[in-house]
PDB file of N, CA and C in Angstrom:
ATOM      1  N   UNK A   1     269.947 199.857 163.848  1.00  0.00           N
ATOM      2  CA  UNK A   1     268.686 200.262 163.256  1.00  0.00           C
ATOM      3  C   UNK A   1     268.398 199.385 162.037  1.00  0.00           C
ATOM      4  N   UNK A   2     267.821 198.779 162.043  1.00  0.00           N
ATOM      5  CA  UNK A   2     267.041 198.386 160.816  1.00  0.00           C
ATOM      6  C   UNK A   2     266.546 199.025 159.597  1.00  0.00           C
ATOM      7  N   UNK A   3     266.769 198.063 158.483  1.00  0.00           N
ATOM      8  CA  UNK A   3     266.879 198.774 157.333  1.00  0.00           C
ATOM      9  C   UNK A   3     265.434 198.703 156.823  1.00  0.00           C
ATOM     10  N   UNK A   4     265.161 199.699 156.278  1.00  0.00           N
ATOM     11  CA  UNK A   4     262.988 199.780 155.800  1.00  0.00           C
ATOM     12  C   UNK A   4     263.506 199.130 154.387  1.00  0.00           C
ATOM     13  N   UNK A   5     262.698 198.916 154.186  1.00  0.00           N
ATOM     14  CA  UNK A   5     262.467 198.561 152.536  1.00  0.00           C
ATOM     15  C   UNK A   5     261.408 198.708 151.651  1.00  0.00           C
ATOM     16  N   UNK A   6     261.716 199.815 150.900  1.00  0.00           N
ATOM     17  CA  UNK A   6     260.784 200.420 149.755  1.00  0.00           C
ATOM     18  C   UNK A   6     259.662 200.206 149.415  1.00  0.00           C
ATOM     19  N   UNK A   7     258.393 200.685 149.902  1.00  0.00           N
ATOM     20  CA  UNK A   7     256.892 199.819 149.449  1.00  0.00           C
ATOM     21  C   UNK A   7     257.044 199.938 147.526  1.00  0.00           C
ATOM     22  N   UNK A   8     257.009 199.234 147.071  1.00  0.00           N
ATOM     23  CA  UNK A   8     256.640 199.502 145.273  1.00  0.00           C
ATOM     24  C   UNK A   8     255.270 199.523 145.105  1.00  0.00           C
ATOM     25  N   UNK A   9     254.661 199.632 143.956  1.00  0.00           N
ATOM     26  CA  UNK A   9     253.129 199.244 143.550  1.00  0.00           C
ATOM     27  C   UNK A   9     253.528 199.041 142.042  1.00  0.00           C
ATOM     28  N   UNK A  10     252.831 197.840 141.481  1.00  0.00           N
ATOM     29  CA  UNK A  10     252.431 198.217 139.290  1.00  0.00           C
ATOM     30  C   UNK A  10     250.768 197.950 139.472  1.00  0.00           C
ATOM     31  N   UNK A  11     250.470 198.514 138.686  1.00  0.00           N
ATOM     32  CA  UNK A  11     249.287 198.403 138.325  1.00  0.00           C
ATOM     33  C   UNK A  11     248.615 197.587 137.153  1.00  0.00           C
ATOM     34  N   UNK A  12     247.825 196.698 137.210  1.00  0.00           N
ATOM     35  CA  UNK A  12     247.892 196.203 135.570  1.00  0.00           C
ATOM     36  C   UNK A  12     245.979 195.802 135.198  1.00  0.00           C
ATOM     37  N   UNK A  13     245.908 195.376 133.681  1.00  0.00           N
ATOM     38  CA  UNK A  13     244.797 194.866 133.865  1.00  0.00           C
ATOM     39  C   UNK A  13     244.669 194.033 133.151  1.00  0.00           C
ATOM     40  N   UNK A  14     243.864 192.836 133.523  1.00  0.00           N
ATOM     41  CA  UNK A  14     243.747 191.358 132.826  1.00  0.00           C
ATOM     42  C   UNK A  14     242.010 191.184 132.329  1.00  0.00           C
ATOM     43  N   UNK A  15     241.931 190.641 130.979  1.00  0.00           N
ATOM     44  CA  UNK A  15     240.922 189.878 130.842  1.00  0.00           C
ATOM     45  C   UNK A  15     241.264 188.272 131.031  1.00  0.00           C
ATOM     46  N   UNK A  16     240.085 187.668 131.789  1.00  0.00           N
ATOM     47  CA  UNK A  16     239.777 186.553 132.315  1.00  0.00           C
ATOM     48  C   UNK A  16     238.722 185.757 132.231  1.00  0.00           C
ATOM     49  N   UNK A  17     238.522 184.572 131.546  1.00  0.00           N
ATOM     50  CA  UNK A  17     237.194 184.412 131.299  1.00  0.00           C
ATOM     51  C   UNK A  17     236.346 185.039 130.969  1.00  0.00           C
ATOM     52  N   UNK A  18     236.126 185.840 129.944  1.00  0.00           N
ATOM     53  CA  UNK A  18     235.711 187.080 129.096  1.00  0.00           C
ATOM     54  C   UNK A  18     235.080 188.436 130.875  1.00  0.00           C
ATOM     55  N   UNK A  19     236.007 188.598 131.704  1.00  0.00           N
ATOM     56  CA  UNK A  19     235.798 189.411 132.704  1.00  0.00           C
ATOM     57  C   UNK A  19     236.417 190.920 132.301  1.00  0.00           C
ATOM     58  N   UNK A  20     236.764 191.824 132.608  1.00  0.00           N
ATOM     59  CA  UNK A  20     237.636 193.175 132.702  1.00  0.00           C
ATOM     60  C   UNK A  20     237.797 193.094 133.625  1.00  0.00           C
ATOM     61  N   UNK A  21     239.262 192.764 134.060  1.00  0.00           N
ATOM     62  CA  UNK A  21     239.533 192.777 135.789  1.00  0.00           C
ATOM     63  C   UNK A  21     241.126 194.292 135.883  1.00  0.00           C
ATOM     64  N   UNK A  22     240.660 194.769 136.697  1.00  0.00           N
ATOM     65  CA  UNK A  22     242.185 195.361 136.864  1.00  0.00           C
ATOM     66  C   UNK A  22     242.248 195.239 138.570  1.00  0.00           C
ATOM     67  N   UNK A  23     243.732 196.019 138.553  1.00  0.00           N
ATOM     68  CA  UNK A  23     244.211 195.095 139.962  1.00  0.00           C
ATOM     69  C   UNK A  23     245.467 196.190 140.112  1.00  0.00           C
ATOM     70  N   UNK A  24     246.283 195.765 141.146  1.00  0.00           N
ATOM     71  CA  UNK A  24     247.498 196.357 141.795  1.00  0.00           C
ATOM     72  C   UNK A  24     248.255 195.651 142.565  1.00  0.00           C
ATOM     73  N   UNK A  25     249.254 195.933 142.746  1.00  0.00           N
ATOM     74  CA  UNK A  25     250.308 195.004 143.675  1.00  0.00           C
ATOM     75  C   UNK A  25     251.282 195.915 144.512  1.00  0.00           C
ATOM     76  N   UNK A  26     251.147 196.005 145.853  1.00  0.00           N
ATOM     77  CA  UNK A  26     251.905 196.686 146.582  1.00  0.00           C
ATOM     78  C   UNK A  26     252.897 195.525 147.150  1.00  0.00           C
ATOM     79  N   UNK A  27     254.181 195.789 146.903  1.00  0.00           N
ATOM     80  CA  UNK A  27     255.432 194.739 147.604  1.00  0.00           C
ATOM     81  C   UNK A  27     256.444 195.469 147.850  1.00  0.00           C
ATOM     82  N   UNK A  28     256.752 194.643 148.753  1.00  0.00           N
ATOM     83  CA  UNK A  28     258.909 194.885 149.489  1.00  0.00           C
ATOM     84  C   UNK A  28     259.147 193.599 149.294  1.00  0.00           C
ATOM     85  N   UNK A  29     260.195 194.045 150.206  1.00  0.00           N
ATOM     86  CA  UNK A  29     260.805 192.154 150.226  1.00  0.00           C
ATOM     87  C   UNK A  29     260.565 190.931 150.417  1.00  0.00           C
ATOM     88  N   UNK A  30     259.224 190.997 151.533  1.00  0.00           N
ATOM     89  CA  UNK A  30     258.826 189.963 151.966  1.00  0.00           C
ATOM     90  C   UNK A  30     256.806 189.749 151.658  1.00  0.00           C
ATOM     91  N   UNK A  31     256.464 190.677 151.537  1.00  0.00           N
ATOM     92  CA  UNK A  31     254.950 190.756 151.814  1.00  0.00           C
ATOM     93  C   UNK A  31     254.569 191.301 150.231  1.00  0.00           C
ATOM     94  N   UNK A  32     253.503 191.188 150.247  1.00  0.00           N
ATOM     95  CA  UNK A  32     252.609 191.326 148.708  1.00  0.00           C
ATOM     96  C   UNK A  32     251.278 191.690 149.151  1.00  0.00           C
ATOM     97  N   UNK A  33     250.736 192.609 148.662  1.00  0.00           N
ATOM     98  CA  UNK A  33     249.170 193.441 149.010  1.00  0.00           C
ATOM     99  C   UNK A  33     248.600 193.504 147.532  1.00  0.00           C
ATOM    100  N   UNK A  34     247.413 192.656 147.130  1.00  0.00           N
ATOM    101  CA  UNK A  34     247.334 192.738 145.638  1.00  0.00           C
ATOM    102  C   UNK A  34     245.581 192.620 145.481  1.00  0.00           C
ATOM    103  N   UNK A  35     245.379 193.538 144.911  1.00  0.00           N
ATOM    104  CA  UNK A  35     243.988 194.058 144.422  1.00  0.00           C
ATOM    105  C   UNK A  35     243.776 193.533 143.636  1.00  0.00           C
ATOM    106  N   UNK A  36     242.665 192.465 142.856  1.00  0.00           N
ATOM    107  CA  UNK A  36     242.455 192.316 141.392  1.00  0.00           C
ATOM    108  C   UNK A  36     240.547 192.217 141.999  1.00  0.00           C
ATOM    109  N   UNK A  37     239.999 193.259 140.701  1.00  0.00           N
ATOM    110  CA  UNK A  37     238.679 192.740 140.755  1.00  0.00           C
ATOM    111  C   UNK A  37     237.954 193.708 140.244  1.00  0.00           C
ATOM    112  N   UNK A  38     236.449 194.100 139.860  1.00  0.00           N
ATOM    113  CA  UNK A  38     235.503 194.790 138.879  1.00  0.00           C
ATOM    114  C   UNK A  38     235.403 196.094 139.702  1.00  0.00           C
ATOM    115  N   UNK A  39     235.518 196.176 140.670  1.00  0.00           N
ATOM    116  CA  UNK A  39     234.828 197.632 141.291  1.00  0.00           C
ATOM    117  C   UNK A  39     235.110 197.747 142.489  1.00  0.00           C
ATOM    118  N   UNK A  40     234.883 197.397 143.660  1.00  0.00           N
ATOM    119  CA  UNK A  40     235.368 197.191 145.011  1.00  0.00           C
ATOM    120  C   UNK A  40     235.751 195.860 146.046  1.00  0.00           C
ATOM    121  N   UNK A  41     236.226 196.474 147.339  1.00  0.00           N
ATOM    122  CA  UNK A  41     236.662 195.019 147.689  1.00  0.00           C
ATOM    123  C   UNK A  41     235.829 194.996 148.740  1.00  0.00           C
ATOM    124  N   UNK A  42     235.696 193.793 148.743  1.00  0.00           N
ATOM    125  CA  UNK A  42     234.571 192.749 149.220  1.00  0.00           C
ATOM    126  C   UNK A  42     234.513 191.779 150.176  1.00  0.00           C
ATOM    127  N   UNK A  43     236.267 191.013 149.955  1.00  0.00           N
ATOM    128  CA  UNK A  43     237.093 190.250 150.641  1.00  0.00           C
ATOM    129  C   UNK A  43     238.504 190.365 151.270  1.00  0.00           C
ATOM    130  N   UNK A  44     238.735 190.066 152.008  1.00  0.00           N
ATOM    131  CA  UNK A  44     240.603 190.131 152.214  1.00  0.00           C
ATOM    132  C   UNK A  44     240.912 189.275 152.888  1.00  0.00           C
ATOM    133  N   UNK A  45     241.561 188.091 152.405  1.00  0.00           N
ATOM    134  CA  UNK A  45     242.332 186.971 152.746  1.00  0.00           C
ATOM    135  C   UNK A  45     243.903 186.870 153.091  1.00  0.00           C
ATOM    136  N   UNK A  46     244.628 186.881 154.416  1.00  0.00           N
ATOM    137  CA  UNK A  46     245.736 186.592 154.770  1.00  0.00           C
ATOM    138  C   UNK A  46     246.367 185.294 154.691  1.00  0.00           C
ATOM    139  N   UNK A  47     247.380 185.355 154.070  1.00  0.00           N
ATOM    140  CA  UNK A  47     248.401 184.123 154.302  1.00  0.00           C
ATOM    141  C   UNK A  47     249.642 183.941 154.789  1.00  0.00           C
ATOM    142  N   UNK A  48     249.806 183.605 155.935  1.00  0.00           N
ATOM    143  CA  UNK A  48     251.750 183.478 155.427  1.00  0.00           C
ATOM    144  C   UNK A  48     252.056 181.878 155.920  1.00  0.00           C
ATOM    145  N   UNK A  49     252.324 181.045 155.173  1.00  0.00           N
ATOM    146  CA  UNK A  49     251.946 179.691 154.559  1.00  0.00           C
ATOM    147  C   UNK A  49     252.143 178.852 155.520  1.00  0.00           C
ATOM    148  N   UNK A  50     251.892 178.033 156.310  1.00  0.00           N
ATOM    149  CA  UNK A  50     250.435 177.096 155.982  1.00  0.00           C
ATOM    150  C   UNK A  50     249.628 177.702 156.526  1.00  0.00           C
ATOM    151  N   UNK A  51     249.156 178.927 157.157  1.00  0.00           N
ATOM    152  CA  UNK A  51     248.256 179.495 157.842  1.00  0.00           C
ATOM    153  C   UNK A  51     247.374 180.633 156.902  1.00  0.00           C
ATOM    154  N   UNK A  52     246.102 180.278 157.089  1.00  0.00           N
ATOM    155  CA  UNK A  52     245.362 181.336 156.678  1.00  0.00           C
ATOM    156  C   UNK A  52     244.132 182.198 157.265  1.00  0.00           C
ATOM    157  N   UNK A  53     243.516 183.326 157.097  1.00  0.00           N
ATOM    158  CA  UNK A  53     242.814 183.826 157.974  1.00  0.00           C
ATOM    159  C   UNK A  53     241.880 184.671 157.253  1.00  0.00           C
ATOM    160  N   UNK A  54     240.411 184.840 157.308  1.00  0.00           N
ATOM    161  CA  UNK A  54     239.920 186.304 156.431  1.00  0.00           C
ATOM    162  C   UNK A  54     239.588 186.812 157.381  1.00  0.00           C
ATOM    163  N   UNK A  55     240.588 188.441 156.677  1.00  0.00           N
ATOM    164  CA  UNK A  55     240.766 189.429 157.632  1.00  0.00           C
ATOM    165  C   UNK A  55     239.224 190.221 157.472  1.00  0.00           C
ATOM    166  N   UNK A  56     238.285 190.141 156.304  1.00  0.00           N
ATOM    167  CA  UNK A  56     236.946 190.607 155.987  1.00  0.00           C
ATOM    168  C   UNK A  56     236.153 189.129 154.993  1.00  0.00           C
ATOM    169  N   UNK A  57     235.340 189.346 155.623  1.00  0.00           N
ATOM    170  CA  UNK A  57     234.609 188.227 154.966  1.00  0.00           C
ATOM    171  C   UNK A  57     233.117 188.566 154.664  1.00  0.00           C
ATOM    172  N   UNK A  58     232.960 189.354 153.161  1.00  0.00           N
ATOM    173  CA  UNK A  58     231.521 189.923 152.586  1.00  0.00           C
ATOM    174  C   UNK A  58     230.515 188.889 152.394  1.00  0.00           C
ATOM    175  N   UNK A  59     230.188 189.299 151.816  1.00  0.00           N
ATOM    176  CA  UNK A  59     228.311 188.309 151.482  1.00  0.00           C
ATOM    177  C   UNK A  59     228.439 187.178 150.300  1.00  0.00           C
ATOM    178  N   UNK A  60     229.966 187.622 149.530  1.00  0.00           N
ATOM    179  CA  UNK A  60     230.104 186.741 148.282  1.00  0.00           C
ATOM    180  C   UNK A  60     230.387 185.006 148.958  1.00  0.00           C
ATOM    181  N   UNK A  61     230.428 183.987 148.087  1.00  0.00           N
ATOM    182  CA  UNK A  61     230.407 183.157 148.245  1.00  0.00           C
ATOM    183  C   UNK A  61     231.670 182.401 148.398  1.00  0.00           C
ATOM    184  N   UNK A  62     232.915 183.213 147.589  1.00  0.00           N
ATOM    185  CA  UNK A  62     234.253 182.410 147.288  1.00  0.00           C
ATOM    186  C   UNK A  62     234.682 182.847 148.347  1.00  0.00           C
ATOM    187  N   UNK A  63     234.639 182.298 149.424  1.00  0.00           N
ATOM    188  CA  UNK A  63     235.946 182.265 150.326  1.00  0.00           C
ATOM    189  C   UNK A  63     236.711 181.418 150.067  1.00  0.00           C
ATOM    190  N   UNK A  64     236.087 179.985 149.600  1.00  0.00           N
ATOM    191  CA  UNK A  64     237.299 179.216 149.551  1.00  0.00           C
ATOM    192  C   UNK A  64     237.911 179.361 148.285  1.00  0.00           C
ATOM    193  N   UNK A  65     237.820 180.034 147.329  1.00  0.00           N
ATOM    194  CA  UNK A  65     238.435 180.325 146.076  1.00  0.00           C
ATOM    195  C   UNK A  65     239.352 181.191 146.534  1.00  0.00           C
ATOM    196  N   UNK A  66     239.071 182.115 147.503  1.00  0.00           N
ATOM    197  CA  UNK A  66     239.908 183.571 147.900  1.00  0.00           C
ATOM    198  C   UNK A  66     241.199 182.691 148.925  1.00  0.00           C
ATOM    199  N   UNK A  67     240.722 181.992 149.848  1.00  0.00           N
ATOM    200  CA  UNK A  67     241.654 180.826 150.243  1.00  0.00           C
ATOM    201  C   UNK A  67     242.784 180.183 149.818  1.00  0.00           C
ATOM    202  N   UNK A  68     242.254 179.189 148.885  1.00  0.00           N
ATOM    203  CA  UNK A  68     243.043 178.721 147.879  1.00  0.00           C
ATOM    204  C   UNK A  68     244.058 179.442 147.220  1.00  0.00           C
ATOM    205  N   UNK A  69     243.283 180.671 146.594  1.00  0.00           N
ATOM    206  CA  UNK A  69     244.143 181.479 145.835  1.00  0.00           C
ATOM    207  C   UNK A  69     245.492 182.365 146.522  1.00  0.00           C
ATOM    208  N   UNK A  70     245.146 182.822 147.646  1.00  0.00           N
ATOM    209  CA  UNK A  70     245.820 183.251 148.883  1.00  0.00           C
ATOM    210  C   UNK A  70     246.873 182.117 149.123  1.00  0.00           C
ATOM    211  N   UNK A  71     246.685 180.885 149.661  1.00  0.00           N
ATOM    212  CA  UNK A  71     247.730 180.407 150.167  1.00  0.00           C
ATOM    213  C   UNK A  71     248.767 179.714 148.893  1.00  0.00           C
ATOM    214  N   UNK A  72     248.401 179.443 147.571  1.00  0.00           N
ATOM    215  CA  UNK A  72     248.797 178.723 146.164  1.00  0.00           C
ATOM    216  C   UNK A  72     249.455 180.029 146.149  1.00  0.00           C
ATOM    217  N   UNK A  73     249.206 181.444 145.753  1.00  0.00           N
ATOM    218  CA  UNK A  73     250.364 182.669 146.221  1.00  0.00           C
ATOM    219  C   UNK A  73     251.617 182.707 146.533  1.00  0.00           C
ATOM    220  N   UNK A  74     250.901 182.510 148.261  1.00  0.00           N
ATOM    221  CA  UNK A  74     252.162 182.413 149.165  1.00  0.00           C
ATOM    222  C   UNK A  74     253.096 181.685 149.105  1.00  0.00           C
ATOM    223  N   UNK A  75     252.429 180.125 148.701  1.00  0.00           N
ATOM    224  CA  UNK A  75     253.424 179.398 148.567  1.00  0.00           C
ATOM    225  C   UNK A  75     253.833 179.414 147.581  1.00  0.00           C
ATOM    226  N   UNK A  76     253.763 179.864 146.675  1.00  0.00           N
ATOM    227  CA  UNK A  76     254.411 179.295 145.131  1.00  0.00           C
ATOM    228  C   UNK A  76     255.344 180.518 144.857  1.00  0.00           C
ATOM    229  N   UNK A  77     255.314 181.611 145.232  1.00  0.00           N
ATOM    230  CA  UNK A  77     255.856 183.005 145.061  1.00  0.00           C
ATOM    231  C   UNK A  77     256.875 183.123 146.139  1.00  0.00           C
ATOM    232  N   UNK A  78     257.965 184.378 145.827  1.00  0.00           N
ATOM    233  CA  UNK A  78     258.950 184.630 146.791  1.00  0.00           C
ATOM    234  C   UNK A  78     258.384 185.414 147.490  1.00  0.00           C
ATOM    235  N   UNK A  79     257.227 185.597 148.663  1.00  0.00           N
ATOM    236  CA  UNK A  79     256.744 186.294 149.188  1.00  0.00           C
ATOM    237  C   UNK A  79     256.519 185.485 150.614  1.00  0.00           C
ATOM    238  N   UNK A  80     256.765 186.004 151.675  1.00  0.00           N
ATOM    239  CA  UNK A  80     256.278 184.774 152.721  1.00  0.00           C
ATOM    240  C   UNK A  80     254.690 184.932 153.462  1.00  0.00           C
ATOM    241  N   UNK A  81     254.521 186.565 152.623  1.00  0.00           N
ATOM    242  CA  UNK A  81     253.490 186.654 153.463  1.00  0.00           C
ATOM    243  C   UNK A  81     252.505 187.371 152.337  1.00  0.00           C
ATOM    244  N   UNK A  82     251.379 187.245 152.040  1.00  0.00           N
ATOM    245  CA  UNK A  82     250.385 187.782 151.006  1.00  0.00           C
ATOM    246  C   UNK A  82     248.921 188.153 151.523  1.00  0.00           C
ATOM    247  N   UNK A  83     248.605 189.111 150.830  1.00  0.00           N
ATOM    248  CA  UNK A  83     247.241 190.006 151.372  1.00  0.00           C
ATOM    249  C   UNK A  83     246.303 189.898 150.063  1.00  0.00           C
ATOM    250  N   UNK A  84     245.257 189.148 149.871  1.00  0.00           N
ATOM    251  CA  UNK A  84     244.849 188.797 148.884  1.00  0.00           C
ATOM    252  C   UNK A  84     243.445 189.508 148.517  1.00  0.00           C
ATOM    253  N   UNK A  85     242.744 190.552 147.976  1.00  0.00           N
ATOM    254  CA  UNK A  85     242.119 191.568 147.829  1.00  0.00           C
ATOM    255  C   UNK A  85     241.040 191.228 146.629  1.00  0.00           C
ATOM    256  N   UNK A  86     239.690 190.981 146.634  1.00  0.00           N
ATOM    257  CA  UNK A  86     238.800 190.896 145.336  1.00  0.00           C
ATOM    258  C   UNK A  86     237.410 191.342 145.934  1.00  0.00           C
ATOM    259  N   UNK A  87     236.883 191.817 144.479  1.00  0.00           N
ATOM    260  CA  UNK A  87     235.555 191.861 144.971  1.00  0.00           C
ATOM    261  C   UNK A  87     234.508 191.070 143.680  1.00  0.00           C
ATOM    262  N   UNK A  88     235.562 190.111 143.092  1.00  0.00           N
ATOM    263  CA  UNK A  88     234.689 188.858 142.426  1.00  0.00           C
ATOM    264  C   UNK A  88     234.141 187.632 142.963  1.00  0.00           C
ATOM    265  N   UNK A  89     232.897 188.135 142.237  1.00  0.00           N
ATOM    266  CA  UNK A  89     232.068 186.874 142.174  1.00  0.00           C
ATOM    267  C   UNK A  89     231.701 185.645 141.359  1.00  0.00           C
ATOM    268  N   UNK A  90     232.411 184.687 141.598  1.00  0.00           N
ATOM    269  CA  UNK A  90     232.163 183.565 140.282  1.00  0.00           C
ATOM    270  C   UNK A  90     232.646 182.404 141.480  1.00  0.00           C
ATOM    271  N   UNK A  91     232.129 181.443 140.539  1.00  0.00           N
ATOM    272  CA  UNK A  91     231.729 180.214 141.441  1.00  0.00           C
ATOM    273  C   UNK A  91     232.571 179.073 140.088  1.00  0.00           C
ATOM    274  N   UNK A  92     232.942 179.485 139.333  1.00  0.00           N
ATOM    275  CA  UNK A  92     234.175 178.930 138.320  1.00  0.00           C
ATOM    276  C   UNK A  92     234.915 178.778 138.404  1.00  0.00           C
ATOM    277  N   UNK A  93     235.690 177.147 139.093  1.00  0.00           N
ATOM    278  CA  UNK A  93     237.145 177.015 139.784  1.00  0.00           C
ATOM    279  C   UNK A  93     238.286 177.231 138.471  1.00  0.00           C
ATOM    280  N   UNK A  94     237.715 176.643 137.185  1.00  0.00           N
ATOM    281  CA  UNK A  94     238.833 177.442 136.205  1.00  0.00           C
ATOM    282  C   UNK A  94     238.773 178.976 136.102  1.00  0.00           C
ATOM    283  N   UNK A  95     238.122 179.907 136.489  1.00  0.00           N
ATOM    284  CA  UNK A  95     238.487 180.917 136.298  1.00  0.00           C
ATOM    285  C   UNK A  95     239.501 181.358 137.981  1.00  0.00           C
ATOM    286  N   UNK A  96     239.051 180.832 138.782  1.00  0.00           N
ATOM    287  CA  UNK A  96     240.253 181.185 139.460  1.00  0.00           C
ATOM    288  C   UNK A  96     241.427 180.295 139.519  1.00  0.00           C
ATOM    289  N   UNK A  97     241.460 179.604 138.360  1.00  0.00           N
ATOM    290  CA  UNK A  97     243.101 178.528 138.323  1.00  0.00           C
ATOM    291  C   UNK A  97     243.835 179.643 137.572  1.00  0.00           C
ATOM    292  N   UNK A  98     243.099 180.407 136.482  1.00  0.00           N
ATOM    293  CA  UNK A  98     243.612 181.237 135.574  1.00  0.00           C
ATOM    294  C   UNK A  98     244.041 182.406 136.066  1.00  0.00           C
ATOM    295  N   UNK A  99     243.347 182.876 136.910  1.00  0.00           N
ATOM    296  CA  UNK A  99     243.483 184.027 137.870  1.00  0.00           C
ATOM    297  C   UNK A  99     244.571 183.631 139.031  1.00  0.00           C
ATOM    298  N   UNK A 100     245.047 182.996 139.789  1.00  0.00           N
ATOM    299  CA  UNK A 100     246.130 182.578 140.314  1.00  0.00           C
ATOM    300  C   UNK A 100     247.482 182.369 139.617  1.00  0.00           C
ATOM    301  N   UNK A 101     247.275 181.972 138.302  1.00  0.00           N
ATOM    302  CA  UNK A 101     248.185 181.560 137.287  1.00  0.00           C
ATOM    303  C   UNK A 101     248.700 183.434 136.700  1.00  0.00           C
ATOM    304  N   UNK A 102     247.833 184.187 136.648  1.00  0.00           N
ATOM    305  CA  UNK A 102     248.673 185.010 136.298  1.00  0.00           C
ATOM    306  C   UNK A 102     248.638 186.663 137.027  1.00  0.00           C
ATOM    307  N   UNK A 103     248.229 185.798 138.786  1.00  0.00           N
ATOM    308  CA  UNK A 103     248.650 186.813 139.886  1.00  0.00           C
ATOM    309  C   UNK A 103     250.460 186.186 139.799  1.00  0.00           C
ATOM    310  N   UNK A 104     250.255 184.799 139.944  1.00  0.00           N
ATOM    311  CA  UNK A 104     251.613 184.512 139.930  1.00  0.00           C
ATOM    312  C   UNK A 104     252.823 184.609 139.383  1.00  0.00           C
ATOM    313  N   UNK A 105     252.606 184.901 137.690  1.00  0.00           N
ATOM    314  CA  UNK A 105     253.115 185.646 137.223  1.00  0.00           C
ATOM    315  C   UNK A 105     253.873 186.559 137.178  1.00  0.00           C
ATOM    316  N   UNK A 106     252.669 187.437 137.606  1.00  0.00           N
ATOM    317  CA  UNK A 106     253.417 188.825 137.928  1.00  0.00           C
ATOM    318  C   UNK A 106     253.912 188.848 139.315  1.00  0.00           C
ATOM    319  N   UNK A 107     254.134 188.346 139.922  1.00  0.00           N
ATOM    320  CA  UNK A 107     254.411 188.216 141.771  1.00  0.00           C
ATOM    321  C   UNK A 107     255.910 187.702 141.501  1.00  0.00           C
ATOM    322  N   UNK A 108     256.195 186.635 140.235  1.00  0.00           N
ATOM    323  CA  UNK A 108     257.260 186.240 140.174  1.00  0.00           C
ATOM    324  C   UNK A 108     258.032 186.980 139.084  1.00  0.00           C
ATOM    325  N   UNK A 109     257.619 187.903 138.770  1.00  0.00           N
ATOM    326  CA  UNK A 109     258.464 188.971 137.385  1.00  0.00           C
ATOM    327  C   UNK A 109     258.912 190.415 138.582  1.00  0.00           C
ATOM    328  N   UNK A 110     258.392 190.434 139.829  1.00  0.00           N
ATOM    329  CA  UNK A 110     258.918 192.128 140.321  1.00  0.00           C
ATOM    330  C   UNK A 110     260.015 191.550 141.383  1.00  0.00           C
ATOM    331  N   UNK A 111     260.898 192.648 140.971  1.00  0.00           N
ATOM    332  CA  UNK A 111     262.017 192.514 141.419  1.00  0.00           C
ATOM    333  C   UNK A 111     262.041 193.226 142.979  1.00  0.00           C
ATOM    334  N   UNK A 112     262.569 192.381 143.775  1.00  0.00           N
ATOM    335  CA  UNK A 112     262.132 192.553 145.320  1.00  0.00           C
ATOM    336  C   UNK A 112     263.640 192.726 146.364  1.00  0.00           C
ATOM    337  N   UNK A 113     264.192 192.637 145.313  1.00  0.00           N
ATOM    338  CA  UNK A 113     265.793 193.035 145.711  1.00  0.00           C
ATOM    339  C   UNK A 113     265.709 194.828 146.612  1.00  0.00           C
TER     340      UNK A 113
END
C-alpha cells in the first residue's frame, strides 16, 4: 500500500507593486496548488516541467505571464508539478518577475519532508 502524504496549506499576504495581494499554498511532496490574487480566480495554469497547459483560461490578458510564472515555479522549486491560480490583471512584466520571486520563496521555505 502506498504511503499518502499530508496535504499542508500557509496562507500569506504580499504587497506588490503598490497591489494588496493575498494568496495560499496547498503542498505534499511533490505538487504545489497556490492562489495569489485581489478577489477571485480567473486563471489556472498547469505545469510539470517542460510541459504546460491552461486548465481555465478567463478574459484577462496574462496568459503568458501566468505561463511563465507557472513553469519558472516548477522549475526552479522542489515541486515537480505546480497549479498556478490568479485573478490579476497587469500587463507589467516586472511586476510578475517580483511576484514569481517571492511565490518562490515561499515554495522554497515549506518543508515537504
Amino acid at each position: 500500500m502506498a504511503k499518502s502524504t499530508p496535504i499542508q496549506r500557509i496562507e500569506f499576504a504580499e504587497k506588490i507593486c503598490n497591489r494588496d495581494l493575498s494568496g495560499y499554498i496547498l503542498y505534499s511532496k511533490e505538487s504545489a496548488w497556490i492562489w495569489v490574487g485581489e478577489s477571485k480566480i480567473e486563471s489556472i495554469g498547469l505545469a510539470h516541467f517542460p510541459n504546460f497547459t491552461m486548465l481555465v483560461d478567463g478574459d484577462n490578458t496574462q496568459r503568458e505571464f501566468i505561463k511563465s510564472t507557472t513553469l519558472r515555479l516548477t522549475k526552479m522549486s522542489n515541486f515537480t508539478q505546480v497549479f498556478f491560480t490568479t485573478d490579476i490583471e497587469c500587463e507589467e512584466g516586472m511586476f510578475w518577475k517580483v511576484l514569481n520571486e517571492k511565490m518562490l520563496e515561499k515554495m522554497n521555505a515549506l518543508n515537504t519532508e
